[in-house]
Protein backbone atom coordinates (compact mmCIF):
# COMPACT_ATOMS: atom_id res chain seq x y z
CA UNK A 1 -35.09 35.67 39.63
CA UNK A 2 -38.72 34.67 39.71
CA UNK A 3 -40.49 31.67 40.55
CA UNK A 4 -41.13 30.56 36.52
CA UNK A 5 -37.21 30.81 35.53
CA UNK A 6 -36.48 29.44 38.88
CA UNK A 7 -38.21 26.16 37.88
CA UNK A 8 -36.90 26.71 34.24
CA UNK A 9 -33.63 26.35 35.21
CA UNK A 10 -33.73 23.66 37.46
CA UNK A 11 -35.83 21.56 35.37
CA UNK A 12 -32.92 22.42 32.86
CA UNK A 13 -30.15 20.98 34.84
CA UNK A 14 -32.49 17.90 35.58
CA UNK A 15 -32.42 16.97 32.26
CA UNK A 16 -28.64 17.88 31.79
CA UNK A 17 -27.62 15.85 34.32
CA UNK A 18 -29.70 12.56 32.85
CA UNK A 19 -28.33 13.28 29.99
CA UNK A 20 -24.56 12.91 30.89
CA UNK A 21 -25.79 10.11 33.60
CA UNK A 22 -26.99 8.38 30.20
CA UNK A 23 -23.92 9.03 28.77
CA UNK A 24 -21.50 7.92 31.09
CA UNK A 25 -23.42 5.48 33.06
CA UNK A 26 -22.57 1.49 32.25
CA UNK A 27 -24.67 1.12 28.62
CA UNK A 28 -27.09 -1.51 27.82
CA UNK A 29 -26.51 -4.33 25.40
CA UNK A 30 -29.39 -4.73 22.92
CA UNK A 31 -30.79 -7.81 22.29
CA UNK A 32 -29.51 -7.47 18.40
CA UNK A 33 -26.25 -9.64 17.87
CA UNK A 34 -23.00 -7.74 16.07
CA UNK A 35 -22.99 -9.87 12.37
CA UNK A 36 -20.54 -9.80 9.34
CA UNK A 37 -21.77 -9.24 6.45
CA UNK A 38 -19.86 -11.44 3.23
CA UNK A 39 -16.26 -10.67 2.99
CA UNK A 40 -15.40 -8.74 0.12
CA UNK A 41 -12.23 -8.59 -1.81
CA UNK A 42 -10.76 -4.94 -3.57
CA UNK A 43 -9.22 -5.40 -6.86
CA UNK A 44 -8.76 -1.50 -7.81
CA UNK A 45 -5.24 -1.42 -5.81
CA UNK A 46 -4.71 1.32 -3.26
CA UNK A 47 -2.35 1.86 -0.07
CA UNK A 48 -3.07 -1.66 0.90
CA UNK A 49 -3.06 -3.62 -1.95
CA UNK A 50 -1.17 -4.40 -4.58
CA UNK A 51 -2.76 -6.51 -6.72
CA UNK A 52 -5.32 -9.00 -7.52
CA UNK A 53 -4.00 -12.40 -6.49
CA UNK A 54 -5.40 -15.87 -6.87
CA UNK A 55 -8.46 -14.90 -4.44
CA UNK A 56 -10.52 -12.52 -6.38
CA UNK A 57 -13.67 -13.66 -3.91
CA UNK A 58 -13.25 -14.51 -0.36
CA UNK A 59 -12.60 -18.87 -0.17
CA UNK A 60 -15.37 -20.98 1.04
CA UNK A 61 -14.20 -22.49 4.29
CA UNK A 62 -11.75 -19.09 4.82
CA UNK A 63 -11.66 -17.47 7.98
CA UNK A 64 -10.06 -14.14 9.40
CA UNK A 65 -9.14 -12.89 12.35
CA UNK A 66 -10.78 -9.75 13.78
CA UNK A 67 -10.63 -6.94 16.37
CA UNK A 68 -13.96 -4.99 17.13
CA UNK A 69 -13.80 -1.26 19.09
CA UNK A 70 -16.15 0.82 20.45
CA UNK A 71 -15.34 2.52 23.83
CA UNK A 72 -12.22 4.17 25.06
CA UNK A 73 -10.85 4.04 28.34
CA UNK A 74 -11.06 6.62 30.95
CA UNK A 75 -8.09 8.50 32.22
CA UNK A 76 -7.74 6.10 34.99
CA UNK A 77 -7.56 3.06 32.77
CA UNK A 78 -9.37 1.23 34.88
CA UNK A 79 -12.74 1.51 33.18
CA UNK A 80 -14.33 2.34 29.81
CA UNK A 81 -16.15 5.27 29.14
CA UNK A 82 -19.79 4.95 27.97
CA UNK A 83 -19.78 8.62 27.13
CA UNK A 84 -16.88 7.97 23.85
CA UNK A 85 -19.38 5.73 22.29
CA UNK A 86 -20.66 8.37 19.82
CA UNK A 87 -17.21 9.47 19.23
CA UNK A 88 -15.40 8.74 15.68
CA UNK A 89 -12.77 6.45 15.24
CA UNK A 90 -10.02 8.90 14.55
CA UNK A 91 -11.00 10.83 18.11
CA UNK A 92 -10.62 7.85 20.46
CA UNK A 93 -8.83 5.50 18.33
CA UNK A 94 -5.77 5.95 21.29
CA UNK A 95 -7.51 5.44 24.33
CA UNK A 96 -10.13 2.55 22.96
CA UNK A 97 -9.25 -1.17 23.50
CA UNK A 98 -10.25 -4.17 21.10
CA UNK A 99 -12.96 -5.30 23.97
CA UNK A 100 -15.91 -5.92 21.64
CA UNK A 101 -13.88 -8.71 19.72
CA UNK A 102 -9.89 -9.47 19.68
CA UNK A 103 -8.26 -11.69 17.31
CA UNK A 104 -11.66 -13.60 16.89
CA UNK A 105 -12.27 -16.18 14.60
CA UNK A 106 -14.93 -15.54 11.46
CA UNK A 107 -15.45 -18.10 9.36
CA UNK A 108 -17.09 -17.66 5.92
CA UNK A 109 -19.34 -20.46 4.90
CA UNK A 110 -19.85 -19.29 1.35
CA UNK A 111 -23.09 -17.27 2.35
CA UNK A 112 -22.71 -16.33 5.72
CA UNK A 113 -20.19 -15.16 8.49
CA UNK A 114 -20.33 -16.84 11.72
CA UNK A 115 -17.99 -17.40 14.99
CA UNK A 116 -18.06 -19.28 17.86
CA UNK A 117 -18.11 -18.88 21.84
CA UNK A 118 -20.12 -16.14 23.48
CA UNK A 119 -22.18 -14.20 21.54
CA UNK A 120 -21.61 -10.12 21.08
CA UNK A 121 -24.46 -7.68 20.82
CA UNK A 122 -24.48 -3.96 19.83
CA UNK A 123 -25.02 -1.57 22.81
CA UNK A 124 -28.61 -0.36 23.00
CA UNK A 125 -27.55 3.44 22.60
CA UNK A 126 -28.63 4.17 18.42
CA UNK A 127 -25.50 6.94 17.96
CA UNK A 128 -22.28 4.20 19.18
CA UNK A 129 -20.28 4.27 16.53
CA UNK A 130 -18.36 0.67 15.95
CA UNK A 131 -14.62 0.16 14.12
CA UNK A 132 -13.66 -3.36 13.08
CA UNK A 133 -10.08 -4.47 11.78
CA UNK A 134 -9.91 -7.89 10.09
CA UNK A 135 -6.47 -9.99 9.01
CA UNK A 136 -7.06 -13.13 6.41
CA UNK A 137 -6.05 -16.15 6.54
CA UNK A 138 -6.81 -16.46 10.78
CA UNK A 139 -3.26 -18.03 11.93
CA UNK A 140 -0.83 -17.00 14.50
CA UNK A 141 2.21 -18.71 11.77
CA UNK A 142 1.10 -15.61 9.30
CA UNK A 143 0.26 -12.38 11.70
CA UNK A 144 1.27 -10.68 14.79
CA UNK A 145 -1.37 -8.53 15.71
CA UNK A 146 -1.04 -6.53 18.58
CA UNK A 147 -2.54 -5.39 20.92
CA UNK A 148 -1.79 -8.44 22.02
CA UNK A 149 -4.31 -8.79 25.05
CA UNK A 150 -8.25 -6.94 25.06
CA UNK A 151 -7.37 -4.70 27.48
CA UNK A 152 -4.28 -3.06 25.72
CA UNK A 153 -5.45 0.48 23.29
CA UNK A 154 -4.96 2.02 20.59
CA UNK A 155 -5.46 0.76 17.21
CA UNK A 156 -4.44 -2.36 16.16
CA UNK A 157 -1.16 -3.28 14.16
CA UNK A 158 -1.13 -6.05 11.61
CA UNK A 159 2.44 -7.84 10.98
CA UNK A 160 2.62 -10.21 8.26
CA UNK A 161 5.85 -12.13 7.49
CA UNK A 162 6.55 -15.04 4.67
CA UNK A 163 6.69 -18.65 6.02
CA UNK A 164 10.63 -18.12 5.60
CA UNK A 165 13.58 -17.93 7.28
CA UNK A 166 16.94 -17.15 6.22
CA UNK A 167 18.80 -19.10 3.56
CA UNK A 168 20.74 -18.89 0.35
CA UNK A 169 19.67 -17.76 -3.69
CA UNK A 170 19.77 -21.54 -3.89
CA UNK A 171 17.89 -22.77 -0.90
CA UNK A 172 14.47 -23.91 -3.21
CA UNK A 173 11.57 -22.33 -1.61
CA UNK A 174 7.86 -23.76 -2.14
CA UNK A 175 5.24 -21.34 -3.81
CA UNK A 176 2.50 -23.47 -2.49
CA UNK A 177 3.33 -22.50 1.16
CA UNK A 178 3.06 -19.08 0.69
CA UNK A 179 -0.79 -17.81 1.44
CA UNK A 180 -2.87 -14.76 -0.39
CA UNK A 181 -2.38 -12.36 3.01
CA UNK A 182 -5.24 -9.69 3.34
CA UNK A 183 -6.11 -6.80 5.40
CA UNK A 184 -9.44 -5.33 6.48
CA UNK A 185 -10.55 -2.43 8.30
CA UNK A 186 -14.01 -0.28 8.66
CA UNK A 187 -14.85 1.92 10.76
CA UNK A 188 -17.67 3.98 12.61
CA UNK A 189 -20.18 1.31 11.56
CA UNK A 190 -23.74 1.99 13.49
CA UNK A 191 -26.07 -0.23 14.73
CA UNK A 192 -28.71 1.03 11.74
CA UNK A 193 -25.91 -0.43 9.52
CA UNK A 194 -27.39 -3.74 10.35
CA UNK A 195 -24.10 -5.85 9.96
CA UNK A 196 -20.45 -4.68 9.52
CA UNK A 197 -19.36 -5.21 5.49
CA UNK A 198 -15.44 -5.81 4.98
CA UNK A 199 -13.32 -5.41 2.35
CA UNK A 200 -10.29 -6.91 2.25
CA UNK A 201 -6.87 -5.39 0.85
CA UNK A 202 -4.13 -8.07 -0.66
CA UNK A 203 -1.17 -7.66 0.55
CA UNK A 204 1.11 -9.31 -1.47
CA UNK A 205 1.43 -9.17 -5.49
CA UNK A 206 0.64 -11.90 -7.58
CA UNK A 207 3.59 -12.85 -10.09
CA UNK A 208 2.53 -15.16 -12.80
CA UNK A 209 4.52 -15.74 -16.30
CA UNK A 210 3.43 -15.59 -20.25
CA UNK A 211 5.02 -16.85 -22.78
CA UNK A 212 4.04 -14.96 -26.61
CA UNK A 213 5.74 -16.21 -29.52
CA UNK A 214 5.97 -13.65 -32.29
CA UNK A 215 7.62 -15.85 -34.92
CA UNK A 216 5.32 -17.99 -36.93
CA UNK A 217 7.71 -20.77 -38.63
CA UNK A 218 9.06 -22.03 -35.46
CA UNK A 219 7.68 -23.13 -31.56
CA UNK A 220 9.16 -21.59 -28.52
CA UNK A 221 10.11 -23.94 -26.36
CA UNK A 222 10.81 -22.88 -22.29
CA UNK A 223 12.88 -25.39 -20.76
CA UNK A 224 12.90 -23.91 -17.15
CA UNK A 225 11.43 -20.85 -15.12
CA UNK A 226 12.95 -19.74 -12.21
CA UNK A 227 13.23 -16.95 -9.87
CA UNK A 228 15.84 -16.19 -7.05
CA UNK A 229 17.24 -13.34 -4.85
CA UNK A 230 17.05 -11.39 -1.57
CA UNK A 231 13.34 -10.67 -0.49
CA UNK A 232 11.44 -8.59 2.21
CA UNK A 233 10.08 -10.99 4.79
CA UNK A 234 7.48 -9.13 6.48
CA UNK A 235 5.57 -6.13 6.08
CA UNK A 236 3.92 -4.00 8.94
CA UNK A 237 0.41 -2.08 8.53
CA UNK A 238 -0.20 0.53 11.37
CA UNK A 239 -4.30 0.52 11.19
CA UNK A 240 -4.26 4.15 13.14
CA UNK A 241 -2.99 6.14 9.99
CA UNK A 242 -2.91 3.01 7.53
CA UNK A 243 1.08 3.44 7.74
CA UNK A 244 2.94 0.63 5.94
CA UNK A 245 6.25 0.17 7.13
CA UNK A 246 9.24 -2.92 6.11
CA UNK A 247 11.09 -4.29 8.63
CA UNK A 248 15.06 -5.29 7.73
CA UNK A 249 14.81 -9.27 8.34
CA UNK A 250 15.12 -10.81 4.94
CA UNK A 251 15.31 -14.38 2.98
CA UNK A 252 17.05 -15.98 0.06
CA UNK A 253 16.06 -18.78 -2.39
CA UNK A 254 14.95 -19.98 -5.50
CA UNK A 255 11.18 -20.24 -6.94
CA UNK A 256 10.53 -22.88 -8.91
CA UNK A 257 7.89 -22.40 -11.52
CA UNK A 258 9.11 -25.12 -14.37
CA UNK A 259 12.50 -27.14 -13.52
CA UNK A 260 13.56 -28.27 -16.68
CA UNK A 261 14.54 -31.33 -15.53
CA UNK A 262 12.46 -33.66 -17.75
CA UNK A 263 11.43 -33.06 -21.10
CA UNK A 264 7.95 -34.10 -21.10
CA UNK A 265 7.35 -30.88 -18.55
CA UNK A 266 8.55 -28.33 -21.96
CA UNK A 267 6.64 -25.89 -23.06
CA UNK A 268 5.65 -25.51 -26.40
CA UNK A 269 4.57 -22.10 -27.02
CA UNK A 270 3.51 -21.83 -30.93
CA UNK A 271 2.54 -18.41 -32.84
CA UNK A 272 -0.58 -16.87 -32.22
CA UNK A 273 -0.91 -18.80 -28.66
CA UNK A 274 0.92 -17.72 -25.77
CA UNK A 275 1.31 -19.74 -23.02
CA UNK A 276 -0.73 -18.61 -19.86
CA UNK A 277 0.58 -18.88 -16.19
CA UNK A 278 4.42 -20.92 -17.02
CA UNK A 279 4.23 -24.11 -14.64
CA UNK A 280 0.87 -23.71 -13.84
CA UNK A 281 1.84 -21.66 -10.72
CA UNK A 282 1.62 -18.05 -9.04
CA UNK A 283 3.86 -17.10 -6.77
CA UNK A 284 2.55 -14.43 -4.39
CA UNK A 285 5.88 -12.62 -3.42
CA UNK A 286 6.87 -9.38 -4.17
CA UNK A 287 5.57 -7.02 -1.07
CA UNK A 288 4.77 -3.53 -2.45
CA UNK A 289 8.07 -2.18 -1.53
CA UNK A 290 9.71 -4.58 -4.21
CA UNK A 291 8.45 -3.76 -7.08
CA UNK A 292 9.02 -0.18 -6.38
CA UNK A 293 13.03 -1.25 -5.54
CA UNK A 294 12.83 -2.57 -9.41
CA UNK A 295 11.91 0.37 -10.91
CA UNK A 296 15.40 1.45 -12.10
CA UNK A 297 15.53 -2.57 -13.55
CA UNK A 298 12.09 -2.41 -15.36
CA UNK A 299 13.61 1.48 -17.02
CA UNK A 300 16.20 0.04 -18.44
CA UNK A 301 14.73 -2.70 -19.61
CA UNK A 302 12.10 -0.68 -21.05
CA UNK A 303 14.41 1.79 -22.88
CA UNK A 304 16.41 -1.80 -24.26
CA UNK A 305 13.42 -3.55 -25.22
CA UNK A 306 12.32 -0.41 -27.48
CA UNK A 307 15.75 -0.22 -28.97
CA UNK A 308 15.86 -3.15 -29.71
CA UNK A 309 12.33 -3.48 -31.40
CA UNK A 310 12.54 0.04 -33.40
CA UNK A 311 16.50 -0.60 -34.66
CA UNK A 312 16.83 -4.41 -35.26
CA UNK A 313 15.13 -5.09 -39.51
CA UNK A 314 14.89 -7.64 -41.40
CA UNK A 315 14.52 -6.87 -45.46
CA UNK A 316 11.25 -8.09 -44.75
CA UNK A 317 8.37 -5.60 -45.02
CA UNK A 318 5.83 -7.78 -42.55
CA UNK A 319 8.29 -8.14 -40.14
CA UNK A 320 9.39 -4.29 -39.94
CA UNK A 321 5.96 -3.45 -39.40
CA UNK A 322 5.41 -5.91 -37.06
CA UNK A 323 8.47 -4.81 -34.57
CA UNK A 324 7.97 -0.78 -35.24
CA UNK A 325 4.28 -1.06 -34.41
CA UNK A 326 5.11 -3.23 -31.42
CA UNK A 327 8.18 -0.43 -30.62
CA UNK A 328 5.31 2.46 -31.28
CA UNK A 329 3.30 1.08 -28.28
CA UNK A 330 6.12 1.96 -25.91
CA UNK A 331 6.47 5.43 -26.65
CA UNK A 332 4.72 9.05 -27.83
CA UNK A 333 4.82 10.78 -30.98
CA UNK A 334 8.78 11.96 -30.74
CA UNK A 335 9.53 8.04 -32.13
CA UNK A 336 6.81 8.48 -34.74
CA UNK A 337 7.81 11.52 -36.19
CA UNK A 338 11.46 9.24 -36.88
CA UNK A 339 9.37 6.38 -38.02
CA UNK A 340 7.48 8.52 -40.73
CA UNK A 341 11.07 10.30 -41.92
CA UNK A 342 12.77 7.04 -42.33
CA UNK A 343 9.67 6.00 -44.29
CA UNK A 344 9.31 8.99 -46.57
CA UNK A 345 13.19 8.77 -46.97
CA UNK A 346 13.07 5.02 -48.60
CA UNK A 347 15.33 4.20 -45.73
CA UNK A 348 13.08 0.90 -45.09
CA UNK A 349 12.88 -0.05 -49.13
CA UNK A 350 16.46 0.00 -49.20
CA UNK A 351 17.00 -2.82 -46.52
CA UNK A 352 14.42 -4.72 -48.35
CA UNK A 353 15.44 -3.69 -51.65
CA UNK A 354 18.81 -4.37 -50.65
CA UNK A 355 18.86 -7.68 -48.47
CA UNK A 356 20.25 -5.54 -45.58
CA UNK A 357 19.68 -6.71 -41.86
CA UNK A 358 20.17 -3.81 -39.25
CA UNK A 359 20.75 -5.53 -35.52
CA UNK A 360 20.80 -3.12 -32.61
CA UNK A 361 22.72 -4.09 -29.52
CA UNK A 362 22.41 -2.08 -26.50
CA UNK A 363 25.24 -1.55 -24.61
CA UNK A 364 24.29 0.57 -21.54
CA UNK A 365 21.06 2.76 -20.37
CA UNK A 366 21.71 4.98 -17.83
CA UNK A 367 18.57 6.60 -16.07
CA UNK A 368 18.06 9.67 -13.71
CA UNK A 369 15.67 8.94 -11.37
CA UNK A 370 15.89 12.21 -9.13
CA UNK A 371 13.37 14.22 -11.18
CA UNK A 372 10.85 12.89 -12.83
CA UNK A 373 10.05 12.54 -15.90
CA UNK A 374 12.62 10.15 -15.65
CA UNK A 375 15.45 10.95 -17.77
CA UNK A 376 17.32 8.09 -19.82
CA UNK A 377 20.53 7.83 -21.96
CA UNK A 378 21.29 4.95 -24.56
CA UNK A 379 24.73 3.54 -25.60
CA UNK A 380 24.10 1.23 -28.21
CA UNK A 381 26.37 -0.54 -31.28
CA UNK A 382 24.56 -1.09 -34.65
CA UNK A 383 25.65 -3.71 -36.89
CA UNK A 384 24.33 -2.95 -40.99
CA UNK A 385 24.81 -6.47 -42.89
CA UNK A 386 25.17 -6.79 -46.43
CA UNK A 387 26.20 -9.53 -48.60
CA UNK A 388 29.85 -7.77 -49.17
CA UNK A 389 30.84 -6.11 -45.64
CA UNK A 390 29.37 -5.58 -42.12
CA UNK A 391 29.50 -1.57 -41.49
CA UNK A 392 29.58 -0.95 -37.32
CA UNK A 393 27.64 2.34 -36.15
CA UNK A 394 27.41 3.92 -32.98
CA UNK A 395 24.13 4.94 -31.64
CA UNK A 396 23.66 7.47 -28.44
CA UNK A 397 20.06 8.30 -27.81
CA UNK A 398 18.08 10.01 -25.14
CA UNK A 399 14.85 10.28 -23.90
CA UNK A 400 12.06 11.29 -20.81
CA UNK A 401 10.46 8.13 -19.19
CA UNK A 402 6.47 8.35 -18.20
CA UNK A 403 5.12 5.63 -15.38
CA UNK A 404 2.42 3.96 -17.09
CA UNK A 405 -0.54 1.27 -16.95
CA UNK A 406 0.80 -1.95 -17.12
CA UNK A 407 -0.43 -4.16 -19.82
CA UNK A 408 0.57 -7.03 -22.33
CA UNK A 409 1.99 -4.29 -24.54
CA UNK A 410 3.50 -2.23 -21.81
CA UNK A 411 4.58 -5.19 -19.37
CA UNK A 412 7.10 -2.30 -17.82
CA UNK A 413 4.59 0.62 -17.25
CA UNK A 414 6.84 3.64 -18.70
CA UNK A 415 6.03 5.62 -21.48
CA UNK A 416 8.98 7.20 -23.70
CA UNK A 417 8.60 10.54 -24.69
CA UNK A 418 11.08 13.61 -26.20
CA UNK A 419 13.01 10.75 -28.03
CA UNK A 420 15.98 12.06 -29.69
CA UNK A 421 18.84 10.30 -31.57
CA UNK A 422 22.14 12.70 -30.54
CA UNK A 423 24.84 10.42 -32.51
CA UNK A 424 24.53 7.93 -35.39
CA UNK A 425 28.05 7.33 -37.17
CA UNK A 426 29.87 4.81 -39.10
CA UNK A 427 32.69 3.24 -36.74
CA UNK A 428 34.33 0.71 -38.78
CA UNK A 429 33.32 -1.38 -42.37
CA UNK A 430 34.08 -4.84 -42.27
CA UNK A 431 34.41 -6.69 -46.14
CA UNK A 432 32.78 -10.40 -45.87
């Protein structure tokens, strides 16, 4: 080796060894502090949230809680290591520790972000990447966060559980107590970025009740709203793989929306005006495991409601279109291809022409729900009134179920498709 590579390569491993010195060496704190941007709130749904509740922007006066990463530890555990700062989240997410922030309060001021106590800085090094987890509303009574102290790794886990315990259907529970739960989280945020932006997740969905009233001579009057059973009381959200899980403790009682007690508190719903939000209350409840649980409930009562719409006439034409074009928005072409035959039959003239009314009841839907599409089976009774006799018919349909959007129309989310009718026969004629 001559003199010139000589010098080469120990001016090589010079630099090599600053380099890692740099890296592993205690780093610098700039003089720049770490600052949160304004809170934002997602309303487009996703693993963490489940629906736009009564916060659509962050409250004035709100504050979270948050955890800030940025190192991991070394093998030892006994100090961090400077040289993980450029690493991403998902590399050192098990071996870094909350020890930039942990369970700090943020408080949002309506414009601004801002916490108390001693102030934290970005490190001086341009590359450090930065991960920030965030839990709304900031209260020990709503969240167990772990880890529980700044030294302890890995990423953080968010437990929220209702202000609940116990109880029977009829123990009355307060809506009002119940708060609009959110979860934050982003990660390998640079210095550059300038401030960390979060956007929070609800966690809960927000139930609220309308009343339409479809017939125009007379009011609808609700008397009482109220909603009881068996609910999930807390729900876990693993921040390392966003992993939801439900644990088993539970609680029982009755929501209260309108009591019916008093008549003054009716409501008078009137055509053409439906009553918005019943009681004047949402009740943020259901965790997203629930609604899933009443899926089966929300088929059948999908499938009934349809029945019900497309089979029960009147001999009036205005109100057979009215109920077949409401029973048309919950399903494909296979009911309007019936629709159009009973048409071009005169099966609708008769009952007007006739003074018939045709009332469906639906005795059972049962639903497959190990393949999907869904498949469905109706057992339902007609009844054909006439001014001489009452004819009975049976009526066994079936049919493929479609998840859908949700929507005034389409409060259930299914779509019914491949409708058949397999059995429609006279049972028994009754003379009047």
């Amino acid at each position: 080796m001559n003199k010139k590579t000589l010098y080469v390569a120990i001016l090589l491993a010079a630099l090599t060894a600053c380099q890692k010195a740099e890296y592993t060496a205690p780093a610098t704190l700039s003089d720049e502090p770490i600052r949160f941007g304004a809170p934002g709130i997602a309303l487009d749904g996703g693993l963490l949230s489940r629906a736009a509740g009564p916060v659509n922007e962050f409250p004035e006066g709100g504050s979270f809680g948050v955890l800030g990463y940025c190192l991991a530890m070394k093998g030892d555990n006994t100090d961090l290591d400077y040289s993980t700062g450029p690493d991403p989240w998902n590399s050192k997410a098990p071996r870094s520790t909350p020890h930039l922030f942990h369970k700090t309060e943020v408080a949002y001021n309506g414009s601004a972000c801002y916490y108390t106590g001693t102030q934290r800085h970005w490190y001086e090094r341009q590359d450090y990447l930065y991960s920030f987890f965030a839990y709304y509303p900031y209260s020990d009574d709503c969240f167990a966060v772990t880890p529980e102290t700044q030294a302890g790794m890995g990423a953080p886990t968010m437990r929220f559980s209702m202000p609940f315990e116990g109880g029977t259907e009829n123990t009355p529970r307060e809506i009002e107590r119940i708060p609009d739960a959110m979860v934050a989280a982003s990660t390998d945020v640079t210095r550059g970025d300038g401030h960390v932006d979060l956007r929070f997740y609800h966690l809960l969905t927000c139930l609220n009740f309308k009343v339409s009233n479809h017939n125009e001579t007379n009011a609808v009057v609700v008397r009482g709203l109220r909603l009881k059973g068996t609910f999930y009381r807390s729900i876990e959200i693993d921040m390392a793989g966003d992993e939801v899980r439900y644990p088993a403790d539970t609680y029982s009682g009755t929501f209260v929306f309108l009591d019916g007690a008093r008549e003054e508190d009716d409501v008078n719903v009137t055509y053409g005006n439906p009553a918005e939000k019943i009681g004047g209350k949402s009740l943020m409840l259901a965790l997203s495991q629930d609604l899933s649980q009443n899926r089966p409930a929300e088929a059948r009562e999908h499938v009934r409601r349809f029945h019900e719409l497309f089979f029960t006439l009147s001999p009036e034409k205005s109100a057979i279109e009215h109920n077949v074009k409401r029973a048309l928005l919950l399903a494909d072409k296979s009911v309007y291809h019936y629709y159009s035959d009973f048409a071009e039959k005169g099966y609708y003239n008769r009952i007007i022409a006739g003074n018939i009314n045709q009332v469906l009841k639906v005795d059972s839907v049962v639903c497959d729900f190990n393949a999907y599409p869904y498949r469905a089976v109706t057992y339902a009774t007609q009844k054909i009134i006439r001014q001489s006799n009452v004819t009975e018919r049976s009526l066994v349909t079936t049919c493929r179920l479609l998840n859908a959007s949700r929507s005034d129309d389409n409060p259930n989310g299914f779509t019914i498709e491949g409708f058949t009718i397999i059995e429609n026969k006279d049972l028994q004629t009754i003379k009047r």
